[in-house]
PDB file of N, CA and C in Angstrom:
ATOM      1  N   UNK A   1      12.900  13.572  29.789  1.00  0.00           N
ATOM      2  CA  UNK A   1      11.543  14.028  29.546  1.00  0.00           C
ATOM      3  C   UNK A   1      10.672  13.543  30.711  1.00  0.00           C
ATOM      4  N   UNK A   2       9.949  14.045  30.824  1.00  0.00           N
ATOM      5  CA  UNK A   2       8.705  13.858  32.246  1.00  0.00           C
ATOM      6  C   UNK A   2       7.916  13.409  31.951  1.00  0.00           C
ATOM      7  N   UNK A   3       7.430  12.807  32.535  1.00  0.00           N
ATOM      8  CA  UNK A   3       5.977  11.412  32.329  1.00  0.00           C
ATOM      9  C   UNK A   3       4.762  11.846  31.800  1.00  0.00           C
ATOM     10  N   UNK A   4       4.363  13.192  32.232  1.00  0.00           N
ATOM     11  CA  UNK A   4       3.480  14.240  31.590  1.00  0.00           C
ATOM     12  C   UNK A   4       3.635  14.937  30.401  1.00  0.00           C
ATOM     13  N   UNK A   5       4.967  15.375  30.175  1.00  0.00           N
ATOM     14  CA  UNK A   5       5.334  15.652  28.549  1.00  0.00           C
ATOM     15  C   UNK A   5       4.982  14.208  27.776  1.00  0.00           C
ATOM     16  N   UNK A   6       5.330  13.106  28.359  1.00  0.00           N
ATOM     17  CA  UNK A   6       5.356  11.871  27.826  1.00  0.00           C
ATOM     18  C   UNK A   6       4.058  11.518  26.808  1.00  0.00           C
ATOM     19  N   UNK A   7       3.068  11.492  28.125  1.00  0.00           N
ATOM     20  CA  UNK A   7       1.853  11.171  28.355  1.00  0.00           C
ATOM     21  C   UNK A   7       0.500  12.291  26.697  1.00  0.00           C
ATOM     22  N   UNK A   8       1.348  13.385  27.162  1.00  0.00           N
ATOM     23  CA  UNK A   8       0.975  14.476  26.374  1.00  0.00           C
ATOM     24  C   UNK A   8       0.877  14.136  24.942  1.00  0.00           C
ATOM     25  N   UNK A   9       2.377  13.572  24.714  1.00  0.00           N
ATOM     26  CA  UNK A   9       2.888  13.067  23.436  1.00  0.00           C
ATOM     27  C   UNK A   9       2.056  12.205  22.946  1.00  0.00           C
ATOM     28  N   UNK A  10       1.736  11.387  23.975  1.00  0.00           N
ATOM     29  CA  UNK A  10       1.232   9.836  23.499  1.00  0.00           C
ATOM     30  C   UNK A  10      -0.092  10.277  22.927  1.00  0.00           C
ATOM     31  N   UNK A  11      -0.473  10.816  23.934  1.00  0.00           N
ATOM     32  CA  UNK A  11      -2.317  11.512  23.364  1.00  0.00           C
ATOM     33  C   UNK A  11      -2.507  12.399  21.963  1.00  0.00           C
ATOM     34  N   UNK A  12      -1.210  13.290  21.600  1.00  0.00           N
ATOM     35  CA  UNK A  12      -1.243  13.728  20.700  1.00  0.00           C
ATOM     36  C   UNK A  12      -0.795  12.708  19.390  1.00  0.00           C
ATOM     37  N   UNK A  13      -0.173  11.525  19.807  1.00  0.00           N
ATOM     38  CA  UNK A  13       0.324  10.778  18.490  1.00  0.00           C
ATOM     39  C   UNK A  13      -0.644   9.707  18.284  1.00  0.00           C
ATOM     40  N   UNK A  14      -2.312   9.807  19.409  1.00  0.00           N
ATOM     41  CA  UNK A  14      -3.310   8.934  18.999  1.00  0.00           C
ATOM     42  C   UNK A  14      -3.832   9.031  18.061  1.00  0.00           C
ATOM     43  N   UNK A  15      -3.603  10.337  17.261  1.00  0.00           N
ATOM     44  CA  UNK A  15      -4.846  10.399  15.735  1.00  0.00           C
ATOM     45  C   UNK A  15      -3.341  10.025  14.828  1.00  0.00           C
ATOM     46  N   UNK A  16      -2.410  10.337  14.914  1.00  0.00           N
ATOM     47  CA  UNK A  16      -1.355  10.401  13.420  1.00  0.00           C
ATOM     48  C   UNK A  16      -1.618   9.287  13.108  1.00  0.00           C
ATOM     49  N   UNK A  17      -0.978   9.146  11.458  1.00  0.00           N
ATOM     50  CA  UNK A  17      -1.268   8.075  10.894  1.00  0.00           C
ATOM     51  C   UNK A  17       0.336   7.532  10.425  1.00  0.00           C
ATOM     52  N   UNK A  18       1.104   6.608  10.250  1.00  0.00           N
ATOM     53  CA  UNK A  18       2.007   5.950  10.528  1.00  0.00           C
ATOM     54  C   UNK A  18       2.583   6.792   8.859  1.00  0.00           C
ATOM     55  N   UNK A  19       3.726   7.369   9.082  1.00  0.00           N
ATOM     56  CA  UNK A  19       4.310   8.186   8.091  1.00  0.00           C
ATOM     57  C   UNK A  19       5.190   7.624   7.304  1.00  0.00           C
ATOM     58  N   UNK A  20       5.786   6.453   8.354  1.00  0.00           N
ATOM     59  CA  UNK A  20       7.144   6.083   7.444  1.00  0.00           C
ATOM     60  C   UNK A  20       6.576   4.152   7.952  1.00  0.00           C
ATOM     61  N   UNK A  21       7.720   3.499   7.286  1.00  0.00           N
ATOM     62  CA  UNK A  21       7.319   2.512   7.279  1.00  0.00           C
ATOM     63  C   UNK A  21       8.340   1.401   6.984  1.00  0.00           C
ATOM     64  N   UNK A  22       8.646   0.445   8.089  1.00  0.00           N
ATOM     65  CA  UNK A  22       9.981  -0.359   7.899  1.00  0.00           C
ATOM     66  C   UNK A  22       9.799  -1.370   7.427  1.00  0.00           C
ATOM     67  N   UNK A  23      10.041  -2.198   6.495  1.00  0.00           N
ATOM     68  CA  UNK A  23       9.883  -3.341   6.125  1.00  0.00           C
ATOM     69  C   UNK A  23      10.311  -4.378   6.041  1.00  0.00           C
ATOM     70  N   UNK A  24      10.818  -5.449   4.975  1.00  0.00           N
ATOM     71  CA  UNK A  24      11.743  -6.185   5.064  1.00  0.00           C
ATOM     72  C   UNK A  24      13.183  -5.765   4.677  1.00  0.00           C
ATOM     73  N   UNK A  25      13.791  -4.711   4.499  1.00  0.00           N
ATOM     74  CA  UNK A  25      15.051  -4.209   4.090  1.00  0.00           C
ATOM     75  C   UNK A  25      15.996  -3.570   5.789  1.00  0.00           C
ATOM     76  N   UNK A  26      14.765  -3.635   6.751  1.00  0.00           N
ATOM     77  CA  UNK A  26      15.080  -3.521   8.137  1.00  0.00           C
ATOM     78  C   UNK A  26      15.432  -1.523   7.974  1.00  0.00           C
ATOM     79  N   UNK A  27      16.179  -1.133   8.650  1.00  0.00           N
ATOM     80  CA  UNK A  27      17.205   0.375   8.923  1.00  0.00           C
ATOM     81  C   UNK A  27      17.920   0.860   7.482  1.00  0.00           C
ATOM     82  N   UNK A  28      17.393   1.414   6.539  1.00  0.00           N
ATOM     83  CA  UNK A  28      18.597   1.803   5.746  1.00  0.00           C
ATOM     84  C   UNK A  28      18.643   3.235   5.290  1.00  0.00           C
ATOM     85  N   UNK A  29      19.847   3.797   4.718  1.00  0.00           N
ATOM     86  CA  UNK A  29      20.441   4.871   4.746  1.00  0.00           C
ATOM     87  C   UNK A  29      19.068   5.765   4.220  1.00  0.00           C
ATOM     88  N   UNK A  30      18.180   5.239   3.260  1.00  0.00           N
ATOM     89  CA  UNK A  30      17.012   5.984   2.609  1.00  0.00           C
ATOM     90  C   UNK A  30      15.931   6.043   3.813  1.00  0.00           C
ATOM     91  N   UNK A  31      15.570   5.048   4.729  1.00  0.00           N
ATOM     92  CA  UNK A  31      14.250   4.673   6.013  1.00  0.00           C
ATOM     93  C   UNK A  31      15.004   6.213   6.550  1.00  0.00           C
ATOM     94  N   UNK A  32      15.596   6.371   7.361  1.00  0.00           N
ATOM     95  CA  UNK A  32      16.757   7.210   7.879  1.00  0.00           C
ATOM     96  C   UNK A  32      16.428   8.406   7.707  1.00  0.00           C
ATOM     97  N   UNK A  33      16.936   8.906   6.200  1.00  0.00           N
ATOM     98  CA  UNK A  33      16.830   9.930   5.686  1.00  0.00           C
ATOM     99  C   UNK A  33      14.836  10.529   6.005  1.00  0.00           C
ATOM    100  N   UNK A  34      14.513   9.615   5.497  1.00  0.00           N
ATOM    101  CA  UNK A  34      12.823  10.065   5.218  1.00  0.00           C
ATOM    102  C   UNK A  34      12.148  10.465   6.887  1.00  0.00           C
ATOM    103  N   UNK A  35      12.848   9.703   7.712  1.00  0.00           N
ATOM    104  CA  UNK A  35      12.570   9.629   9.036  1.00  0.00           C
ATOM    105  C   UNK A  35      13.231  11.140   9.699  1.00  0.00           C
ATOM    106  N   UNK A  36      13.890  11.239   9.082  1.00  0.00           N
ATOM    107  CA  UNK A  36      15.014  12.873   9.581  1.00  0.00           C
ATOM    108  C   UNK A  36      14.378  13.392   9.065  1.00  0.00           C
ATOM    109  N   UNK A  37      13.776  13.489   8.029  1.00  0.00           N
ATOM    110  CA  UNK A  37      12.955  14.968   7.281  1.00  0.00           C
ATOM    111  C   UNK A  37      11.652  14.753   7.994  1.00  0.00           C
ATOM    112  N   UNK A  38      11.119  14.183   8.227  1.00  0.00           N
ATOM    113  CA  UNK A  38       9.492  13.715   8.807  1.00  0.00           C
ATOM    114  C   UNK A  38       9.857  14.139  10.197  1.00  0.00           C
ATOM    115  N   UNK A  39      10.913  14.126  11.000  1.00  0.00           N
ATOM    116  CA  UNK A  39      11.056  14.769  12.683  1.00  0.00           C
ATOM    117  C   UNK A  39      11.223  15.904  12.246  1.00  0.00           C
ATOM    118  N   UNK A  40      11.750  16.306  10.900  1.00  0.00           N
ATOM    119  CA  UNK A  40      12.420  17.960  11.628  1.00  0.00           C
ATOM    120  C   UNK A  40      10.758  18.666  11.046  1.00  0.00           C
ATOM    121  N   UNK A  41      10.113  17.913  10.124  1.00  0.00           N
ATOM    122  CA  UNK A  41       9.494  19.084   9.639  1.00  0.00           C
ATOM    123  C   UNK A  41       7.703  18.649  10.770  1.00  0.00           C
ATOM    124  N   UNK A  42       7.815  17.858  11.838  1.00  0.00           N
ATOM    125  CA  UNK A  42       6.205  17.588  12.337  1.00  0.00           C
ATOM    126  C   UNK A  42       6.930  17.209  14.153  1.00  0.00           C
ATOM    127  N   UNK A  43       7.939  16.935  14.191  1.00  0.00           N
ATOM    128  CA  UNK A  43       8.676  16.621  15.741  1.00  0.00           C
ATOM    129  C   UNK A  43       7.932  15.277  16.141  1.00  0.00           C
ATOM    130  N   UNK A  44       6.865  14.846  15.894  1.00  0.00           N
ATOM    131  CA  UNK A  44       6.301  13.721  16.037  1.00  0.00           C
ATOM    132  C   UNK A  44       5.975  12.707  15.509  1.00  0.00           C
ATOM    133  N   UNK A  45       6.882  11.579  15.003  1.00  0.00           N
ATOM    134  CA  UNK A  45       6.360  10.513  13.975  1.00  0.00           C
ATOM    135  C   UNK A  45       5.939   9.383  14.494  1.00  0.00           C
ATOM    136  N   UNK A  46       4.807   9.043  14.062  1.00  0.00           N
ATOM    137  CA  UNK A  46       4.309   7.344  14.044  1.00  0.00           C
ATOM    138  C   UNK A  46       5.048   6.623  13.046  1.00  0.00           C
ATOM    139  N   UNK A  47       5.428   5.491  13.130  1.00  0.00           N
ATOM    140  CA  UNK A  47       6.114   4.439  12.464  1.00  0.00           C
ATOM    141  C   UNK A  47       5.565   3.191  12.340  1.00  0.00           C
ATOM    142  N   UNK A  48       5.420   2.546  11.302  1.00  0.00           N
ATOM    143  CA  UNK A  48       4.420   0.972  11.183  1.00  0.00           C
ATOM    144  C   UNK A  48       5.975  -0.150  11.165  1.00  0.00           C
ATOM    145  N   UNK A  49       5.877  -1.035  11.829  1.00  0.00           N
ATOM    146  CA  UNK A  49       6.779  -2.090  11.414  1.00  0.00           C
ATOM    147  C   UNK A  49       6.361  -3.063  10.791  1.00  0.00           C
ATOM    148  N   UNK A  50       6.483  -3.526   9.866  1.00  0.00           N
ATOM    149  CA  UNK A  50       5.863  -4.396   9.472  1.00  0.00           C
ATOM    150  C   UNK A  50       6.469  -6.263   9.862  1.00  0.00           C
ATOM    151  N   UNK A  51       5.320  -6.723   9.591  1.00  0.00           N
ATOM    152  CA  UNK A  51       5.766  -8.398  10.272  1.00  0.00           C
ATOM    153  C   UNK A  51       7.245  -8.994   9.629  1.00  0.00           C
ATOM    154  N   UNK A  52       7.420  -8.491   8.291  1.00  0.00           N
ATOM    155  CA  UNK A  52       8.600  -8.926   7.749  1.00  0.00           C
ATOM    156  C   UNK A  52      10.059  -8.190   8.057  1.00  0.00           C
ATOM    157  N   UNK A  53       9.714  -7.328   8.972  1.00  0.00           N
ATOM    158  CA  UNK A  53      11.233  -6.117   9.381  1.00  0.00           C
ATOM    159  C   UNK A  53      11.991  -7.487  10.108  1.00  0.00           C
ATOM    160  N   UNK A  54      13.416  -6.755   9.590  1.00  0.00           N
ATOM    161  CA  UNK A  54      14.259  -7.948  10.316  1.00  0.00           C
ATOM    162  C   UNK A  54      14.392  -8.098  12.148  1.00  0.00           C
ATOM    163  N   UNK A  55      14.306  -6.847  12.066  1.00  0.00           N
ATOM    164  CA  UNK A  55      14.216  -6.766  14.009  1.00  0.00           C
ATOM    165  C   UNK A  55      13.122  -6.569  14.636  1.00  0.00           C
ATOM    166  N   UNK A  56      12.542  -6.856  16.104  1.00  0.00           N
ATOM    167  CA  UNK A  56      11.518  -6.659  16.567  1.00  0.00           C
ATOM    168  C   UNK A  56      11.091  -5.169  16.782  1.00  0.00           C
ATOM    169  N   UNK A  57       9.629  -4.862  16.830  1.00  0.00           N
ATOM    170  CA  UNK A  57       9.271  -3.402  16.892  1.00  0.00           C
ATOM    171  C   UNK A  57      10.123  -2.805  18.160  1.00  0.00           C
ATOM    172  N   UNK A  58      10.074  -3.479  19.216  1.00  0.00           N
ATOM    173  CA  UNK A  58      10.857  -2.400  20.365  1.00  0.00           C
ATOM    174  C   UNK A  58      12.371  -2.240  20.077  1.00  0.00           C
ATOM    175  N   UNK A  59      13.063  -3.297  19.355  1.00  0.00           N
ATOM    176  CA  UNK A  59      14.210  -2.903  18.345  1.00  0.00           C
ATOM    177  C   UNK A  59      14.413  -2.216  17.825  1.00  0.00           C
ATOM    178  N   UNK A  60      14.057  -1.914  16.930  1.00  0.00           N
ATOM    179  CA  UNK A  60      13.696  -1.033  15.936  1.00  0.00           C
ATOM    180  C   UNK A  60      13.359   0.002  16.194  1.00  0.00           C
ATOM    181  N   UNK A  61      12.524   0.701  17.204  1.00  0.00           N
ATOM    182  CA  UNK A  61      12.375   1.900  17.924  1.00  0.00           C
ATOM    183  C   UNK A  61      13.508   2.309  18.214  1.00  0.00           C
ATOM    184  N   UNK A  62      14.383   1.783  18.489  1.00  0.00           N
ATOM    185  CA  UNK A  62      15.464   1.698  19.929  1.00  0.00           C
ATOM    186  C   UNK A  62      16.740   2.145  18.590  1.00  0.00           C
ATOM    187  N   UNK A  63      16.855   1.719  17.983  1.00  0.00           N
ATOM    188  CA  UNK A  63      17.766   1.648  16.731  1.00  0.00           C
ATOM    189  C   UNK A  63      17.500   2.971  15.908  1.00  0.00           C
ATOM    190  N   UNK A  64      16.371   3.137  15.577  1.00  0.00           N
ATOM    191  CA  UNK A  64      16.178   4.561  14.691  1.00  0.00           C
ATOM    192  C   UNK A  64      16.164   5.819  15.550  1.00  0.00           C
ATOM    193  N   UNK A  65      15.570   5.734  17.174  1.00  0.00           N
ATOM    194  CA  UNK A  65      15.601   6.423  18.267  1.00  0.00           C
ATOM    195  C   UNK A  65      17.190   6.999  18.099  1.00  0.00           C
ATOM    196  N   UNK A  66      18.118   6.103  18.283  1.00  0.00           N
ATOM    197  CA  UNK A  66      19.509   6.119  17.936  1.00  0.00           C
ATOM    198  C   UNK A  66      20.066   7.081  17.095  1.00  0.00           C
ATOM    199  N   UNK A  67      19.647   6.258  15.997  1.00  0.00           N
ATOM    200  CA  UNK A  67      20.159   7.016  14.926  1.00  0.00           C
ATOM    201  C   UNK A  67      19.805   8.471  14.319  1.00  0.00           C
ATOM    202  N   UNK A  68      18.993   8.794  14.489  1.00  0.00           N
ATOM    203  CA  UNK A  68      18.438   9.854  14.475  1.00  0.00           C
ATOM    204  C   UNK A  68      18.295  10.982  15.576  1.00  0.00           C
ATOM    205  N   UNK A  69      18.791  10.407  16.571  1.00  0.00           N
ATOM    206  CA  UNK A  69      18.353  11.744  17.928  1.00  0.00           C
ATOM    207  C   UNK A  69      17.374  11.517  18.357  1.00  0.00           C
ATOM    208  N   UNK A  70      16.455  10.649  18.352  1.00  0.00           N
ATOM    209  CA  UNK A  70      15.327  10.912  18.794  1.00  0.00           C
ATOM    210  C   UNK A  70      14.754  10.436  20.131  1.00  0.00           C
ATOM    211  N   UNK A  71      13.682  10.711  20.665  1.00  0.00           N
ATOM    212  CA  UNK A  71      13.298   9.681  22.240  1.00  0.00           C
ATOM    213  C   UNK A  71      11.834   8.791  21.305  1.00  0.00           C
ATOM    214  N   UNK A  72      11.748   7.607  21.773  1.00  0.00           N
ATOM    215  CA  UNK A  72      10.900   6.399  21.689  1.00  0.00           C
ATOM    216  C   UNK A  72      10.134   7.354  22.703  1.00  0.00           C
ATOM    217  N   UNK A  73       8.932   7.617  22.115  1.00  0.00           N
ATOM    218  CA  UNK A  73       7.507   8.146  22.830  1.00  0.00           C
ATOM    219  C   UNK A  73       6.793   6.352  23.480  1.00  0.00           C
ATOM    220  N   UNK A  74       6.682   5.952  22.345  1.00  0.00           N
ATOM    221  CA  UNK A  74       5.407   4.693  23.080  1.00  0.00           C
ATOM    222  C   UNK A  74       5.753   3.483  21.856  1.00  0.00           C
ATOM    223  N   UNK A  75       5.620   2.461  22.283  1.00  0.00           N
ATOM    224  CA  UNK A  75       5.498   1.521  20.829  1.00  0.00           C
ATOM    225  C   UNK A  75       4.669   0.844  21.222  1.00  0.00           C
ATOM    226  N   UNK A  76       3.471   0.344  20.666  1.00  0.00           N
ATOM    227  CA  UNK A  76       2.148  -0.404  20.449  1.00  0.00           C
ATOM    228  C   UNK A  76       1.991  -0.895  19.288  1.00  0.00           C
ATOM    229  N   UNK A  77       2.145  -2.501  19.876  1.00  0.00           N
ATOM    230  CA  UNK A  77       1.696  -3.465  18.586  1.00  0.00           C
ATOM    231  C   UNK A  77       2.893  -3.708  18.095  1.00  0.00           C
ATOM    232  N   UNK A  78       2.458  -3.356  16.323  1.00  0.00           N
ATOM    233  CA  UNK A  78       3.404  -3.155  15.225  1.00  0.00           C
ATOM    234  C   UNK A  78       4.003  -1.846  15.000  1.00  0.00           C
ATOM    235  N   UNK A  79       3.150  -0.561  16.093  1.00  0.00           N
ATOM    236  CA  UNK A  79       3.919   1.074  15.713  1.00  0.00           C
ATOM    237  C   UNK A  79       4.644   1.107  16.826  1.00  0.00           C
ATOM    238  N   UNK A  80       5.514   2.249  16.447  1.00  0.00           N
ATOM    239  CA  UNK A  80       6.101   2.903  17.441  1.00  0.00           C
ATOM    240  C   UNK A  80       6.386   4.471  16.995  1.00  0.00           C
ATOM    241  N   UNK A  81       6.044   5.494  18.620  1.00  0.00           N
ATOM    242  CA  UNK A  81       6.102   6.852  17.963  1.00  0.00           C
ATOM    243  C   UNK A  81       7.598   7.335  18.404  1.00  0.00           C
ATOM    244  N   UNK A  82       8.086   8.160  17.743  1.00  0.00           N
ATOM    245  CA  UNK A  82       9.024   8.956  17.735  1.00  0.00           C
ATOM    246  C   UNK A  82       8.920  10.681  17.845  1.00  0.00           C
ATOM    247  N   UNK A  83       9.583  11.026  19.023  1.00  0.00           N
ATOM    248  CA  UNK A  83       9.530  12.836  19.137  1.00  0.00           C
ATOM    249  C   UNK A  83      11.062  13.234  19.084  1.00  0.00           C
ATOM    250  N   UNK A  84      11.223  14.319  18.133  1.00  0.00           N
ATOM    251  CA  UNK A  84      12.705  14.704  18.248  1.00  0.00           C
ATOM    252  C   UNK A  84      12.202  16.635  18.198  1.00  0.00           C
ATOM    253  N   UNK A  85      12.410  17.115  19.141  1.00  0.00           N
ATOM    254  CA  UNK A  85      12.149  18.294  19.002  1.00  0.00           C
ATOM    255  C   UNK A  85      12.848  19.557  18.102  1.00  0.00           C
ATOM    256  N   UNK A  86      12.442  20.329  17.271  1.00  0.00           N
ATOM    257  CA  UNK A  86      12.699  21.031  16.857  1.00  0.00           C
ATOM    258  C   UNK A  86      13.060  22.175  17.002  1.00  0.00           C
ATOM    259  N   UNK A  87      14.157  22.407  16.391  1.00  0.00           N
ATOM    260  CA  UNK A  87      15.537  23.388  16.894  1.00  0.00           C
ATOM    261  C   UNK A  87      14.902  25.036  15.938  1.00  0.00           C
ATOM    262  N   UNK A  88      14.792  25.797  17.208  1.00  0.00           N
ATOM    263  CA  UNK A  88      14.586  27.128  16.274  1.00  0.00           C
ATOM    264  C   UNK A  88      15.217  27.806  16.260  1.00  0.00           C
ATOM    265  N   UNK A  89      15.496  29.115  15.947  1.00  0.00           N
ATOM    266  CA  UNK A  89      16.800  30.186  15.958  1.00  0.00           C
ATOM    267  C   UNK A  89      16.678  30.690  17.529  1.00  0.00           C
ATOM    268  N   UNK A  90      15.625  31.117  18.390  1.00  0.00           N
ATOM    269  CA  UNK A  90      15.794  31.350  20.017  1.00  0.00           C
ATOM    270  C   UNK A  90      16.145  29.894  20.266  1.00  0.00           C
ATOM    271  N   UNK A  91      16.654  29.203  19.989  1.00  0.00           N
ATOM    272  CA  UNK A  91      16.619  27.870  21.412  1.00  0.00           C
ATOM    273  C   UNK A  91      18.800  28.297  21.508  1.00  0.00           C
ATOM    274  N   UNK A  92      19.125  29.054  20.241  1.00  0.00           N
ATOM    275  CA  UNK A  92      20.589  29.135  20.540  1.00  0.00           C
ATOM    276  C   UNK A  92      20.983  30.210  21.920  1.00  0.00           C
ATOM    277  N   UNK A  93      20.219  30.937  22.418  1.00  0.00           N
ATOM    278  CA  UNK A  93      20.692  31.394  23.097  1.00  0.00           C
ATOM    279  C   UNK A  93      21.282  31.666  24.404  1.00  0.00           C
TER     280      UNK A  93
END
C-alpha cells in the first residue's frame, strides 16, 4: 500500500469510533470472528485495547492484522486501525 492510500486511511479512520474491543481474554476465536464481520462489512476498523489485554497494542495489531488478512493502518495510544479491503464480484476478473 502507498503512503497516500495510507495517509487517506488514517484521515478517514479519524471520526470512527472503536468497534471491537480487546480485553483481558487477549485474541480469541469470538474477538476474531466479530473483527472478520466488521472488515468485510465497513473495510475499516478502529480497535480499543484495553490496559488489561494480555499483549501490547502494537502486538496486538500485528496479531489480528495476521489473523485476519488485514494491513495495520496506524495504532495510537490504546487504538489501532485496521483496513482489509473488500472483495467484489469485478475484482475476479
Amino acid at each position: 500500500m502507498r503512503g497516500k492510500d495510507r495517509a487517506e486511511l488514517r484521515a478517514e479512520a479519524h471520526h470512527l469510533r472503536a468497534t471491537v474491543r480487546v480485553g483481558h481474554h487477549g485474541i480469541t476465536a469470538a474477538l476474531l470472528q466479530s473483527l472478520d464481520e466488521a472488515l468485510e462489512a465497513n473495510e475499516l476498523v478502529k480497535i480499543q485495547v484495553e490496559r488489561n489485554a494480555p499483549l501490547s497494542v502494537k502486538e496486538t495489531a500485528g496479531e489480528l492484522a495476521s489473523h485476519v488478512k488485514a494491513e495495520v493502518i496506524q495504532v495510537i495510544g490504546r487504538k489501532t486501525t485496521l483496513y482489509r479491503r473488500r472483495w467484489e464480484m469485478g475484482d475476479l476478473r
